[in-house]
Protein backbone atom coordinates (compact mmCIF):
# COMPACT_ATOMS: atom_id res chain seq x y z
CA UNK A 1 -13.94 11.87 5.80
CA UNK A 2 -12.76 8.56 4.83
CA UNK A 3 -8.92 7.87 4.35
CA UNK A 4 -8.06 4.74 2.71
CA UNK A 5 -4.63 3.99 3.13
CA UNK A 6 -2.50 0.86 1.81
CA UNK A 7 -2.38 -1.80 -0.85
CA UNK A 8 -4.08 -5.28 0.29
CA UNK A 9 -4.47 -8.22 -1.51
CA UNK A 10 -8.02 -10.48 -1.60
CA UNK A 11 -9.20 -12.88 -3.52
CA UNK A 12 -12.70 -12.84 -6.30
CA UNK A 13 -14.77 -16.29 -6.32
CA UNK A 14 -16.99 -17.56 -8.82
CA UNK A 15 -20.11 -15.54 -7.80
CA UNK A 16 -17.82 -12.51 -7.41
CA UNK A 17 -17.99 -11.87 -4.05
CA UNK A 18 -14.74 -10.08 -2.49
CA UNK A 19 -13.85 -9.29 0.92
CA UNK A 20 -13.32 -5.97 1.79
CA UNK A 21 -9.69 -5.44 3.42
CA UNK A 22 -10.48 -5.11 7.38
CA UNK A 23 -8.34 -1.43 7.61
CA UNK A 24 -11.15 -0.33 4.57
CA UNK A 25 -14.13 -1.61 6.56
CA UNK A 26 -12.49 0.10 9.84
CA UNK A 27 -12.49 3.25 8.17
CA UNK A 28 -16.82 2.92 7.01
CA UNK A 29 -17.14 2.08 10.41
CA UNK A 30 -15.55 5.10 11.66
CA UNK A 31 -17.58 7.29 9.29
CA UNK A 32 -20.79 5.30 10.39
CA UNK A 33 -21.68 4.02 6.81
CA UNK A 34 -21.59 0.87 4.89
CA UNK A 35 -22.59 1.95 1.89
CA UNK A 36 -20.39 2.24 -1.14
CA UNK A 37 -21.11 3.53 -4.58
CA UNK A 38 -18.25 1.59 -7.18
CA UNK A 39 -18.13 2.58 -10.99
CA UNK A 40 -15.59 1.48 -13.39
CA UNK A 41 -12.57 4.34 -13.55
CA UNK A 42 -12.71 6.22 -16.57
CA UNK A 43 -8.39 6.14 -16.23
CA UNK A 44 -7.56 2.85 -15.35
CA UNK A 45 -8.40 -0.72 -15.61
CA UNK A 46 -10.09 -0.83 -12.42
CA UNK A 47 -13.27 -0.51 -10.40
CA UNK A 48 -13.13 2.98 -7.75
CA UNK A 49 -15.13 2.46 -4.46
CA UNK A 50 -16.13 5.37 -2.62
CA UNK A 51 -18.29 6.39 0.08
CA UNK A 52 -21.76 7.90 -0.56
CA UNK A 53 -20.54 11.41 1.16
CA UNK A 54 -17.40 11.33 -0.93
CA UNK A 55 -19.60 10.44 -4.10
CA UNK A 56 -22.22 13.21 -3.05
CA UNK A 57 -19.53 15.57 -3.93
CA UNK A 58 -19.05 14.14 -7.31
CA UNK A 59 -23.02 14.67 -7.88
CA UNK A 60 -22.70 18.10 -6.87
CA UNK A 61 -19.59 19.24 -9.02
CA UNK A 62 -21.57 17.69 -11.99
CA UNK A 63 -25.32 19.12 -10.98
CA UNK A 64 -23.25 22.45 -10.74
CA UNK A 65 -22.52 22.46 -14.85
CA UNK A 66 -24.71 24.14 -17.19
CA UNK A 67 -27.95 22.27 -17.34
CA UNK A 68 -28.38 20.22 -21.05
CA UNK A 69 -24.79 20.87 -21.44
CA UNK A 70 -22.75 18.34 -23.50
CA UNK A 71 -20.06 18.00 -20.58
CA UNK A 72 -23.18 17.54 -18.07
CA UNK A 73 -24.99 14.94 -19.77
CA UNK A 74 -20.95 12.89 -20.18
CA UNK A 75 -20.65 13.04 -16.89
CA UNK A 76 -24.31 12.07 -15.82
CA UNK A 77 -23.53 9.15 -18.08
CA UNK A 78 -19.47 8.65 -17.78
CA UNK A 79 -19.78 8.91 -13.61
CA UNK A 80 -23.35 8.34 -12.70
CA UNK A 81 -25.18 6.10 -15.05
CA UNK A 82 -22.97 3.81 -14.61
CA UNK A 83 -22.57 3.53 -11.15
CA UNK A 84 -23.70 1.07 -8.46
CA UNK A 85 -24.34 1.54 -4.60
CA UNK A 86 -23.85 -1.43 -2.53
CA UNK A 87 -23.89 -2.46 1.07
CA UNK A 88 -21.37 -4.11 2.89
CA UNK A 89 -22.50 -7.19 4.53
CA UNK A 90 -21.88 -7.96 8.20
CA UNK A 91 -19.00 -10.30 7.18
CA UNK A 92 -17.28 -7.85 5.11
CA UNK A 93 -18.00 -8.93 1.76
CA UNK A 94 -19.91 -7.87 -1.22
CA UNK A 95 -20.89 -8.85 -4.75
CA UNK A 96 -19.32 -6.76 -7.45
CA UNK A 97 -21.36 -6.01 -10.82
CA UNK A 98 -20.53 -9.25 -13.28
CA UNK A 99 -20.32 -6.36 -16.03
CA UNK A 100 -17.82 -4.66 -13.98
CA UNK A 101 -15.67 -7.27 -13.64
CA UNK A 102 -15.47 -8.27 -16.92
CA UNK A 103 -14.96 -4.83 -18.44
CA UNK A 104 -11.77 -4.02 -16.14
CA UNK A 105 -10.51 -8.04 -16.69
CA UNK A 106 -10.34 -8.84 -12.71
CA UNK A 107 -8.66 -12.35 -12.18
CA UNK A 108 -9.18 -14.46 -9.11
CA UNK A 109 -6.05 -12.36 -7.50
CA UNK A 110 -7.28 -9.05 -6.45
CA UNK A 111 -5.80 -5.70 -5.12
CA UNK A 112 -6.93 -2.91 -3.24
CA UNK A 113 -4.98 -0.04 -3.57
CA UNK A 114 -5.69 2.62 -1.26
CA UNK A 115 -6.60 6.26 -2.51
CA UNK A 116 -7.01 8.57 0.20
CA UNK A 117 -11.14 9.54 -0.21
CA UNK A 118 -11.46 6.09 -2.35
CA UNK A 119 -10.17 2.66 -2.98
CA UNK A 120 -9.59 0.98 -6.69
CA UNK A 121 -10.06 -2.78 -6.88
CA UNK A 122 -7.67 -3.70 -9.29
CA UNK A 123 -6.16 -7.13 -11.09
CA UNK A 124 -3.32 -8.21 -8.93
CA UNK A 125 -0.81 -8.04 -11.27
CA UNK A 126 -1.70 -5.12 -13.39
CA UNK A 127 -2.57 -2.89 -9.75
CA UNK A 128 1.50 -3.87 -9.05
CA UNK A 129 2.63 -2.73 -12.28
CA UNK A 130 0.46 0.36 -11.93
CA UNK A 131 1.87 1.43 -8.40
CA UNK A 132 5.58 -0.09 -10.07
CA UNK A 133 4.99 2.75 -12.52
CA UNK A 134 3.41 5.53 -10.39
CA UNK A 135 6.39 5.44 -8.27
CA UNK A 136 9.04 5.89 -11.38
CA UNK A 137 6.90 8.92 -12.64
CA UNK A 138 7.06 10.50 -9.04
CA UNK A 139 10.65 9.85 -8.87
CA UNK A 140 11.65 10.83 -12.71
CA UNK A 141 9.37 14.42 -12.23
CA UNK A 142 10.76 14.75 -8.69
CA UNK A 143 7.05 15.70 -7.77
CA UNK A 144 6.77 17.59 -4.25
CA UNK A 145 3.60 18.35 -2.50
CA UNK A 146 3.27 22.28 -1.03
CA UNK A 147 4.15 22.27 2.51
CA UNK A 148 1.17 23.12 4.79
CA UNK A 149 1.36 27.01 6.30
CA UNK A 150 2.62 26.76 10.46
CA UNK A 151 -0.37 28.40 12.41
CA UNK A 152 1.07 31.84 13.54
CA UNK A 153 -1.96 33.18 15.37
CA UNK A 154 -0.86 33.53 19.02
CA UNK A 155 -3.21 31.48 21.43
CA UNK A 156 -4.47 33.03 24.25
CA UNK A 157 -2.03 33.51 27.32
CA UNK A 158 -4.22 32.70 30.20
């Protein structure tokens, strides 16, 4: 499973082309693919990258609803309509969707936040206010995570 980790900052050219952040690419190399699937968020004004295993559990959580239900057929749309799968080339880099980049506004400055089982390619600016802002919510809610259980089981004395 992939963990993406970090904020980076790249830059977009004309032909919108970005480099993916070496630490990312380390990572699809790890889990032997360089295959991506993006899509534009449906939260934020960004574009979410994510590998094809992670997005094969997407598929299934959706192909798992009622078949001809209304919140099926969103989500066919919302998630997988709309999505593109794209290779990594051997330097690193890909072309993102022109439509994508217009619909989430991305500016030559570019930011790659980190999400654990995805990254978001974000507008420079707006992905600092966004993590500026995630961090004052954490703080102001005093959010915790659950602490993970200590392994009691005994091992084997030899």
């Amino acid at each position: 499973m992939t963990q993406f980790v970090g904020t980076h900052f790249g830059k977009l050219d004309r032909k919108g082309r970005i480099s993916v952040p070496a630490p990312f690419r380390a990572e699809l190399e790890a889990s032997a693919t360089s295959h991506l699937v993006f899509r534009i968020s449906h939260q934020h004004p960004c574009i979410e990258a994510r590998s094809r295993a992670v997005f094969q559990q997407m598929l299934e959580s959706v192909l798992s609803l009622a078949h001809f239900s209304e919140d099926r057929d969103d989500l066919e749309a919302g998630l997988i309509a709309d999505s593109s799968l794209m290779r990594i080339d051997g330097d690193g880099r890909l072309v993102l969707p022109e439509e994508m980049v217009e619909e989430v506004g991305l500016g030559e400055a570019v930011a790659f936040l980190g999400k654990g089982d995805r990254f978001e390619i974000w507008d420079a600016e707006k992905a600092k206010a966004h993590v500026a802002e995630a961090k004052a919510r954490v703080r102001e809610k005093r959010l915790t995570l659950a602490a993970m259980p200590l392994n009691t089981t005994p091992r084997a004395v030899p």
